[in-house]
Protein backbone atom coordinates (compact mmCIF):
# COMPACT_ATOMS: atom_id res chain seq x y z
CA UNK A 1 0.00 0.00 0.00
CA UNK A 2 1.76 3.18 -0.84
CA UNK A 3 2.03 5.57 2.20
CA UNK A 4 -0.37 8.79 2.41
CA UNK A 5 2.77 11.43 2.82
CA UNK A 6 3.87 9.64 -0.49
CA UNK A 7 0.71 10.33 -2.41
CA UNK A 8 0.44 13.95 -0.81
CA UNK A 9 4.02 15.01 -1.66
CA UNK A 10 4.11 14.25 -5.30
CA UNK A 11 1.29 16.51 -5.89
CA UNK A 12 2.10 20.18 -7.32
CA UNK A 13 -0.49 21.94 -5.10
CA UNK A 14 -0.05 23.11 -1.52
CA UNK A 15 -1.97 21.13 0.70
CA UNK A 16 -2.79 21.85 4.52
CA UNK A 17 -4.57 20.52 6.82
CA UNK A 18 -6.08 23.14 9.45
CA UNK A 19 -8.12 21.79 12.48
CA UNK A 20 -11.29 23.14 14.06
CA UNK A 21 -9.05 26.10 15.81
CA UNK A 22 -7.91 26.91 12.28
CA UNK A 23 -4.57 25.34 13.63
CA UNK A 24 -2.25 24.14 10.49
CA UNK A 25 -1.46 19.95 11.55
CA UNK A 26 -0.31 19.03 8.42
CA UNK A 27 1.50 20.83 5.11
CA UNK A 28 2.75 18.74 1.88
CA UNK A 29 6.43 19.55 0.94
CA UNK A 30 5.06 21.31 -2.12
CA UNK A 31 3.72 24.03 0.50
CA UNK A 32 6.99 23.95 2.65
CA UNK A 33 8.69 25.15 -0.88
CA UNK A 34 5.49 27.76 -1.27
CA UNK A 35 5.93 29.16 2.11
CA UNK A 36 9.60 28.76 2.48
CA UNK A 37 9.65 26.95 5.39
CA UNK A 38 9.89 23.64 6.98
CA UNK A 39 6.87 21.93 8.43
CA UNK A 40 7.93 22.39 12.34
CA UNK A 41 7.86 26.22 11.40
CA UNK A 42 3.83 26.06 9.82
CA UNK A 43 2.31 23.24 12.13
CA UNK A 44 0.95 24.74 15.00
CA UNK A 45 0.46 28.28 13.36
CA UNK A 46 -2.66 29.58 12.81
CA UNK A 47 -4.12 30.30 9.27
CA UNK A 48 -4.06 34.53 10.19
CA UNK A 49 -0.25 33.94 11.03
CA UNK A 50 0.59 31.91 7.65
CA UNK A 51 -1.33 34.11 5.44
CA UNK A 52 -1.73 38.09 6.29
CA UNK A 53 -4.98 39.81 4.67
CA UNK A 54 -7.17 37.18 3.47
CA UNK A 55 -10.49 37.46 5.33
CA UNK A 56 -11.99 35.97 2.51
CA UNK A 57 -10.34 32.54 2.79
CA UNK A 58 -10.59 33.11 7.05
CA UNK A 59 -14.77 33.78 6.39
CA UNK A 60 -15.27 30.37 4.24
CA UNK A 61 -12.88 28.36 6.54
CA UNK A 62 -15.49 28.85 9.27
CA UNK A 63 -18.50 28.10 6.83
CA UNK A 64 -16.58 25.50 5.77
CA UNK A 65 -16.07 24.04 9.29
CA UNK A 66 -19.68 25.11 10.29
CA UNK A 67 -21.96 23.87 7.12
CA UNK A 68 -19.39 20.78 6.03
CA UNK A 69 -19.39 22.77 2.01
CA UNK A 70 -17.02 23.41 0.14
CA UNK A 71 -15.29 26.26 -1.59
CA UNK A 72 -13.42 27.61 -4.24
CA UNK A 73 -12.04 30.37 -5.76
CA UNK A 74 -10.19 32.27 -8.35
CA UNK A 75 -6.74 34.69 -9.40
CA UNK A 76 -6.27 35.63 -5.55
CA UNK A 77 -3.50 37.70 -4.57
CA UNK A 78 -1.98 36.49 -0.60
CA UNK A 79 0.56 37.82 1.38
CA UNK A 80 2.48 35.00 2.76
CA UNK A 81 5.89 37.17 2.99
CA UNK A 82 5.69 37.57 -0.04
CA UNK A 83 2.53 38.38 -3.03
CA UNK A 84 1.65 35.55 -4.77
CA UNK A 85 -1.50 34.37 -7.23
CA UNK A 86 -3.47 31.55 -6.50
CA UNK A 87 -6.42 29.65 -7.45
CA UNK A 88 -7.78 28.27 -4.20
CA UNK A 89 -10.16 25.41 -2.23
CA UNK A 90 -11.56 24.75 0.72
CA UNK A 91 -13.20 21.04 1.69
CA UNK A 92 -14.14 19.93 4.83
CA UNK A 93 -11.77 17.10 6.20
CA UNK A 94 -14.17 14.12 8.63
CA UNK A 95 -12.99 11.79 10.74
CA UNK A 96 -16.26 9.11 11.99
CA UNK A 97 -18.57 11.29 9.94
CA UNK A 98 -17.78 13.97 12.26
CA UNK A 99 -16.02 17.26 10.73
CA UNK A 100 -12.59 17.68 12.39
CA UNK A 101 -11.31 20.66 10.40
CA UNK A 102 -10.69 21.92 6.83
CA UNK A 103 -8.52 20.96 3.54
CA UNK A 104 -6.78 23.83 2.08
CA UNK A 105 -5.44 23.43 -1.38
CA UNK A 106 -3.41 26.77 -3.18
CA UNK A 107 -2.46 26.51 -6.66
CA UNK A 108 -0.19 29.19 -8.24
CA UNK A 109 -1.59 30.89 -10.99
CA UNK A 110 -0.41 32.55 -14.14
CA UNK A 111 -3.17 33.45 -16.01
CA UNK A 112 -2.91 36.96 -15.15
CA UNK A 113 0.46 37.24 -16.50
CA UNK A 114 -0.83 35.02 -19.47
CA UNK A 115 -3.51 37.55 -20.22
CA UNK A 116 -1.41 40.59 -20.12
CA UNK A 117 1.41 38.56 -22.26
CA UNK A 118 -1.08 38.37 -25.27
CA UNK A 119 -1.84 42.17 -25.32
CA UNK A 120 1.88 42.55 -25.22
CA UNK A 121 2.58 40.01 -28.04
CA UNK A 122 -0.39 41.70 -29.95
CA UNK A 123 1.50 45.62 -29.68
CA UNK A 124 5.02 43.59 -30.39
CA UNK A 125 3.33 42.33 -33.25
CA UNK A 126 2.01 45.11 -34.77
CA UNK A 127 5.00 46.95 -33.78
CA UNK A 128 7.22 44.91 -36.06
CA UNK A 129 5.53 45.21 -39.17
CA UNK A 130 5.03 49.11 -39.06
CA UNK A 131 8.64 49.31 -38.39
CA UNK A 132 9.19 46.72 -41.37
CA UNK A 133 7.22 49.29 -43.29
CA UNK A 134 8.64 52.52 -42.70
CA UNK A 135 12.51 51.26 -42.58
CA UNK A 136 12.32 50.47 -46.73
CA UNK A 137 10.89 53.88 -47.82
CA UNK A 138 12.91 55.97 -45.18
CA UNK A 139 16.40 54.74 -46.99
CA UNK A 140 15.10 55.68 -50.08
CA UNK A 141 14.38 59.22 -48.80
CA UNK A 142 18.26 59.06 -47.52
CA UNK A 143 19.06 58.22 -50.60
CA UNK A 144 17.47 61.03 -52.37
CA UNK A 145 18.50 63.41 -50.08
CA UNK A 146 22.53 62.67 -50.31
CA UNK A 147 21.83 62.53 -53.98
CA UNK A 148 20.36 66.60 -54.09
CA UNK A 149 23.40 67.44 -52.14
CA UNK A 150 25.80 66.68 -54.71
CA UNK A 151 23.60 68.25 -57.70
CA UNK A 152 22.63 71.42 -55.72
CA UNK A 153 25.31 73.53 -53.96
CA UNK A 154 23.54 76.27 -52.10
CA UNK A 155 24.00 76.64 -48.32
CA UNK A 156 20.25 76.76 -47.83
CA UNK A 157 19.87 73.43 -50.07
CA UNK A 158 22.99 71.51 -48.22
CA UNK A 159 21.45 72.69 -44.74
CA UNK A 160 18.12 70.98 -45.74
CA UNK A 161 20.08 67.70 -47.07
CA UNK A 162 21.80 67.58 -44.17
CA UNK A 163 18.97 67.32 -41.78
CA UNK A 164 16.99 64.89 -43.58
CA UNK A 165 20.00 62.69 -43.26
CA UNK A 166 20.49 63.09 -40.11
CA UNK A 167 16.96 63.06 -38.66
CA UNK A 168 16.44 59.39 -41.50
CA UNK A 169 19.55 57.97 -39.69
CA UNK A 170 18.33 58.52 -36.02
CA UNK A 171 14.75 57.12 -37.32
CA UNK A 172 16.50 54.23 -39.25
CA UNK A 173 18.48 53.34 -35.78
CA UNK A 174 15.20 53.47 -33.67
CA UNK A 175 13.50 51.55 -35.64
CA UNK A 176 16.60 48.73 -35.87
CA UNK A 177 15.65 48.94 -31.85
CA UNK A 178 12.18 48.27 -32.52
CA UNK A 179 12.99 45.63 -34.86
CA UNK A 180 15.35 43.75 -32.39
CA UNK A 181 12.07 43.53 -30.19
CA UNK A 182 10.93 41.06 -32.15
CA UNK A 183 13.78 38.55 -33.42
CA UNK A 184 13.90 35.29 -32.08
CA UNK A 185 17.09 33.99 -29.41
CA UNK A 186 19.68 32.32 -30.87
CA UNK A 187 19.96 29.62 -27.70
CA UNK A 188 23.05 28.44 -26.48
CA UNK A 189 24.87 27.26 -22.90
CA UNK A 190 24.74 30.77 -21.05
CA UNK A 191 26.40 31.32 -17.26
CA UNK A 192 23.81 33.56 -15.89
CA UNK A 193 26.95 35.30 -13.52
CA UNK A 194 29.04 35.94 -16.29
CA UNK A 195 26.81 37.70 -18.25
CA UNK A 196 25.96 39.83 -15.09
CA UNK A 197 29.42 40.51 -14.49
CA UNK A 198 29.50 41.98 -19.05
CA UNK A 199 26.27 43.69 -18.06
CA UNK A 200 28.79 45.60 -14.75
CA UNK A 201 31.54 46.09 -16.64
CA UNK A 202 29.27 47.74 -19.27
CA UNK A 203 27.55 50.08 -16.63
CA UNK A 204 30.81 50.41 -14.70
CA UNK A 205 31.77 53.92 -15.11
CA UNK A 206 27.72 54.97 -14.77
CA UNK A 207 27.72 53.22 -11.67
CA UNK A 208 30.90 54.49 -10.17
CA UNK A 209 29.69 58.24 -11.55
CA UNK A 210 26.62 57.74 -9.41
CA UNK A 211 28.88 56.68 -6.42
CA UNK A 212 26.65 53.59 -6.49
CA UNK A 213 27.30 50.86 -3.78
CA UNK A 214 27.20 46.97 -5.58
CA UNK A 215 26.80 44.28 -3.65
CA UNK A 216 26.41 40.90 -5.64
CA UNK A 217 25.08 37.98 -3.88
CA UNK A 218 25.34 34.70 -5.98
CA UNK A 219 24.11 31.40 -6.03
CA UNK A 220 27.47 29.49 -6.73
CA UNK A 221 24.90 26.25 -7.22
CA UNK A 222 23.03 27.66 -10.46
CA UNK A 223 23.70 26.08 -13.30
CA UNK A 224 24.01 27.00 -17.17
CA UNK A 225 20.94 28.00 -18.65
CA UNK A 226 20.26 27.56 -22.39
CA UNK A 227 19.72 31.32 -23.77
CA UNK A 228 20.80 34.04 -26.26
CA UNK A 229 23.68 35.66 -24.22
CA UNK A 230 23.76 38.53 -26.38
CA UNK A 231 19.76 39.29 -25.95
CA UNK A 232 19.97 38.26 -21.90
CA UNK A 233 23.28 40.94 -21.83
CA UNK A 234 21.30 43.80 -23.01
CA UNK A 235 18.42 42.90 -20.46
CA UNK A 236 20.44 43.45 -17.91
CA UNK A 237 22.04 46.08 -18.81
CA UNK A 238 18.53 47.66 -19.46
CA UNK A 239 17.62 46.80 -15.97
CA UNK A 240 21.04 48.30 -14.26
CA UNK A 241 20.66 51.28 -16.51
CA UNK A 242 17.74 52.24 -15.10
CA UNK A 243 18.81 51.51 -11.51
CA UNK A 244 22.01 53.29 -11.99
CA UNK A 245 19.91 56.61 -13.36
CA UNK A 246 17.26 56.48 -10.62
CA UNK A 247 20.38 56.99 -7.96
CA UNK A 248 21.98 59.69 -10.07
CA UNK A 249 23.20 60.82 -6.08
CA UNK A 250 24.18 57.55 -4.61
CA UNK A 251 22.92 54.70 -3.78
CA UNK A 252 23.13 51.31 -3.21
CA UNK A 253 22.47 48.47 -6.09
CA UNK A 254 22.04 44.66 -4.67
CA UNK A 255 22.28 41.71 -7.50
CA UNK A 256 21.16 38.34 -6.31
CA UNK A 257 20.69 34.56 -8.08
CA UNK A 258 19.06 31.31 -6.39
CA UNK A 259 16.86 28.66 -7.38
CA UNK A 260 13.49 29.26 -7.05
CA UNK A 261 11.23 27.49 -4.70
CA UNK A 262 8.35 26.88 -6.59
CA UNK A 263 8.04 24.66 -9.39
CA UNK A 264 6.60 25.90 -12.60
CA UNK A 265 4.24 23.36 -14.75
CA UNK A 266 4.21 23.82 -18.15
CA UNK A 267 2.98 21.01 -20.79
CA UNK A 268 2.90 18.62 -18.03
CA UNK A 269 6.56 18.57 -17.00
CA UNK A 270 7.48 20.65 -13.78
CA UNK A 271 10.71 23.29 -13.93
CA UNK A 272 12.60 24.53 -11.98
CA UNK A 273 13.76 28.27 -12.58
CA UNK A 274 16.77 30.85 -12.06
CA UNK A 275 15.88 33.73 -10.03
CA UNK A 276 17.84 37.40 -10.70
CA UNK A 277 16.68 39.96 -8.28
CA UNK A 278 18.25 43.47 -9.31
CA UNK A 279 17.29 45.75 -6.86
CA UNK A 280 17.99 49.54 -6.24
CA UNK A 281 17.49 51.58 -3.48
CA UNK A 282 16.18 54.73 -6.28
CA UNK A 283 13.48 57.03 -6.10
CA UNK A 284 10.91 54.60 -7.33
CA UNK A 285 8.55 53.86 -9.61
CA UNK A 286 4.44 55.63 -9.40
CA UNK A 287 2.12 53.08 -8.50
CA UNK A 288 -0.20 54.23 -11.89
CA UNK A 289 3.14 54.01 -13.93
CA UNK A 290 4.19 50.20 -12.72
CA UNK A 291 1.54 48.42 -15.09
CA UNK A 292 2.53 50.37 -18.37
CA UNK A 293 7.13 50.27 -18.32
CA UNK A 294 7.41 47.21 -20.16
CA UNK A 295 4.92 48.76 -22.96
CA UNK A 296 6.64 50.01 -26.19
CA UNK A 297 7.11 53.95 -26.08
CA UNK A 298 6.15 54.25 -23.01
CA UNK A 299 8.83 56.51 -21.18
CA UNK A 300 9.06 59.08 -18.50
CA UNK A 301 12.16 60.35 -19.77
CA UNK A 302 12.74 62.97 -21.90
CA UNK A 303 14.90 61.28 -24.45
CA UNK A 304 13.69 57.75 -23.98
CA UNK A 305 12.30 55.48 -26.67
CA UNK A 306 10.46 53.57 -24.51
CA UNK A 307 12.06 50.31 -25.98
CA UNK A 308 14.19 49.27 -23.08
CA UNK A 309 11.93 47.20 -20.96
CA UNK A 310 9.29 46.00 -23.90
CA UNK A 311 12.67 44.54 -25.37
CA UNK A 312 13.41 43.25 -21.54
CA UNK A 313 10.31 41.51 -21.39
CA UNK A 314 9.93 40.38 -24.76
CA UNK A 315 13.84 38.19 -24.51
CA UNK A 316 12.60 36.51 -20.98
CA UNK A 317 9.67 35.72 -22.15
CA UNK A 318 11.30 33.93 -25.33
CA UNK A 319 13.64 31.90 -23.11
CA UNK A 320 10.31 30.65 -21.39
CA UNK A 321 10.65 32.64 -17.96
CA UNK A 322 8.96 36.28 -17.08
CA UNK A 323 9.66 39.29 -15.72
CA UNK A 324 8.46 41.31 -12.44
CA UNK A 325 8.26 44.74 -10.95
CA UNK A 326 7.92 45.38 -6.98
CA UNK A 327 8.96 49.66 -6.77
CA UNK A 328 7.60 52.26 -4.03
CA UNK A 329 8.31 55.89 -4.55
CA UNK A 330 11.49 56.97 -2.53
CA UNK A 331 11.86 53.56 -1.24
CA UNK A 332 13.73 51.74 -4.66
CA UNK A 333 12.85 49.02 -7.57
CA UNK A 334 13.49 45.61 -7.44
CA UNK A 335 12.97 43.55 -10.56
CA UNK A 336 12.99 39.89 -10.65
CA UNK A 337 13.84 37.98 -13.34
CA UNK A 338 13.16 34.09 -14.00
CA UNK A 339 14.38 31.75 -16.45
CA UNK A 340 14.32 27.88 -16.41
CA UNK A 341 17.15 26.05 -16.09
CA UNK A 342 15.99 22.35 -15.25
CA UNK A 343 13.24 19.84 -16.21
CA UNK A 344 11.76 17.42 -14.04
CA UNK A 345 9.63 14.58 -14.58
């Protein structure tokens, strides 16, 4: 007969077990990795000290425990140390046909990052072929230009030339940016730290301008990844720009890697994924601004394109990982970046 624990633990779902007193007496190792903590640490807890700010789930534990139903419900966002999206349900657990307490089950969910992914892809899209458009006629223009400088030789004529050359090959080089957006990775064996340490050498001089404190804190353990290096470079040196210019009077910038502790299911085979926090200790990012960086053009600086952190988003997303924000005015940015470096099952 194979054991209950055994059965329990394989599953991807949290699972705990909460008695009448709303007591935690039993948690699956999926939910140890979840919480980030050991089962001596959650048993004996009480739901309200596992998970802050969720009357909701508190409210149909008791109905739960009082009417023997069931619940369920959809895309919730808990505090357990840290924000996370679940789908969740709540069964009543018996023991003699008597109700001794309640089945939790938390599944993460994506589907809010899915659904904003497919406007993105949509505005990628479409941002691809106008750029594909515009980038043929605009080097004829160029072309026409250079040639009525060398027919025409008045000062007035070669001052006109020479601004619709120059203004053709600034649009001609933004729209090679836009462009770049939407080219596939070119994968390969990539050392996540070594690419960190091009992106720092890159930003070096910004960073030392800024009188910018780094402190790197790596995961030794983390192994290759398969990516684009070139595409994952110019992430994070998109990422560490922007750090570096939101503490334009000091600051300090903190780089860390580790494995995650979730696993991630995707076509039926779990994976596990690289984590790079990049945080900054900056002036912060507007609550009303956080949902639109990563969309194309949209900048708060006055000679931005606005392509930086589409393109960021766009590259993690191709290597099968995503991309997140946390940012409070005057208290810094921290964006976290996963990519999968290990299947299982």
């Amino acid at each position: 007969m194979i054991p209950f624990d055994a059965i329990i633990n394989s599953l991807d779902e949290t699972i705990i077990l909460f008695n009448k007193q709303k007591e935690a007496i039993y948690i699956n190792r999926a939910g140890e990795e979840l919480f980030s903590k050991s089962s001596k640490d959650i048993i004996g807890k009480k739901f309200s000290q596992l998970v802050r700010g969720r009357e909701a789930i508190s409210f149909h534990m008791k109905k739960s425990l009082d009417d023997g139903r069931s619940f369920k419900g959809t895309s919730m966002t808990l505090n357990i140390g840290k924000s996370i999206n679940v789908d969740f349900n709540l069964s009543p657990f018996f023991v003699n046909d008597r109700i001794e307490g309640v089945i939790l089950s938390l599944s993460l969910n994506f589907d809010i990052v899915k659904r904003e992914d497919s406007d993105f892809d949509s505005v990628v899209y479409l941002l691809g072929s106008i750029a594909h458009e515009i980038k043929n006629p605009l080097g004829g223009i160029k072309g026409a230009a250079q040639l009525l400088g060398k027919n025409t030789h008045s000062a007035s004529t070669d001052e006109c030339t020479e601004l619709i050359i120059r203004e053709t090959d600034r649009l001609n080089a933004l729209l090679n940016d836009y462009l770049t957006v939407c080219k596939h990775p070119s994968f390969g064996s990539v050392n996540i730290h070594e690419v960190l340490e091009k992106a720092l050498a890159v930003m070096k001089t910004q960073l030392e301008t800024s009188d910018v404190q780094l402190e790197r804190m790596y995961d030794p353990s983390l192994p290759e990844i398969k990516g684009d290096e070139g595409k994952l470079l110019q992430v994070f040196i998109n990422i560490i720009k922007n750090a570096a210019e939101s503490m334009a009077t000091g600051g300090k910038l903190e780089i860390a890697t580790y494995p995650s502790r979730e696993l991630f299911s995707k076509s039926g085979k779990a994976k596990r994924m690289a984590v790079i926090a990049i945080r900054d200790s900056g002036k912060g990012i507007a609550k009303k601004d956080l949902e639109k960086i990563f969309m194309p053009f949209y900048t708060k600086k006055k000679k931005g394109a606005g392509i930086g952190l589409a393109f960021s988003k766009k590259s993690i997303r191709d290597h099968g990982g995503f991309i997140t924000v946390q940012s409070k005015r005057n208290s810094g940015t921290c964006f976290t970046v996963y990519l999968p470096y290990e299947i299982i099952g």
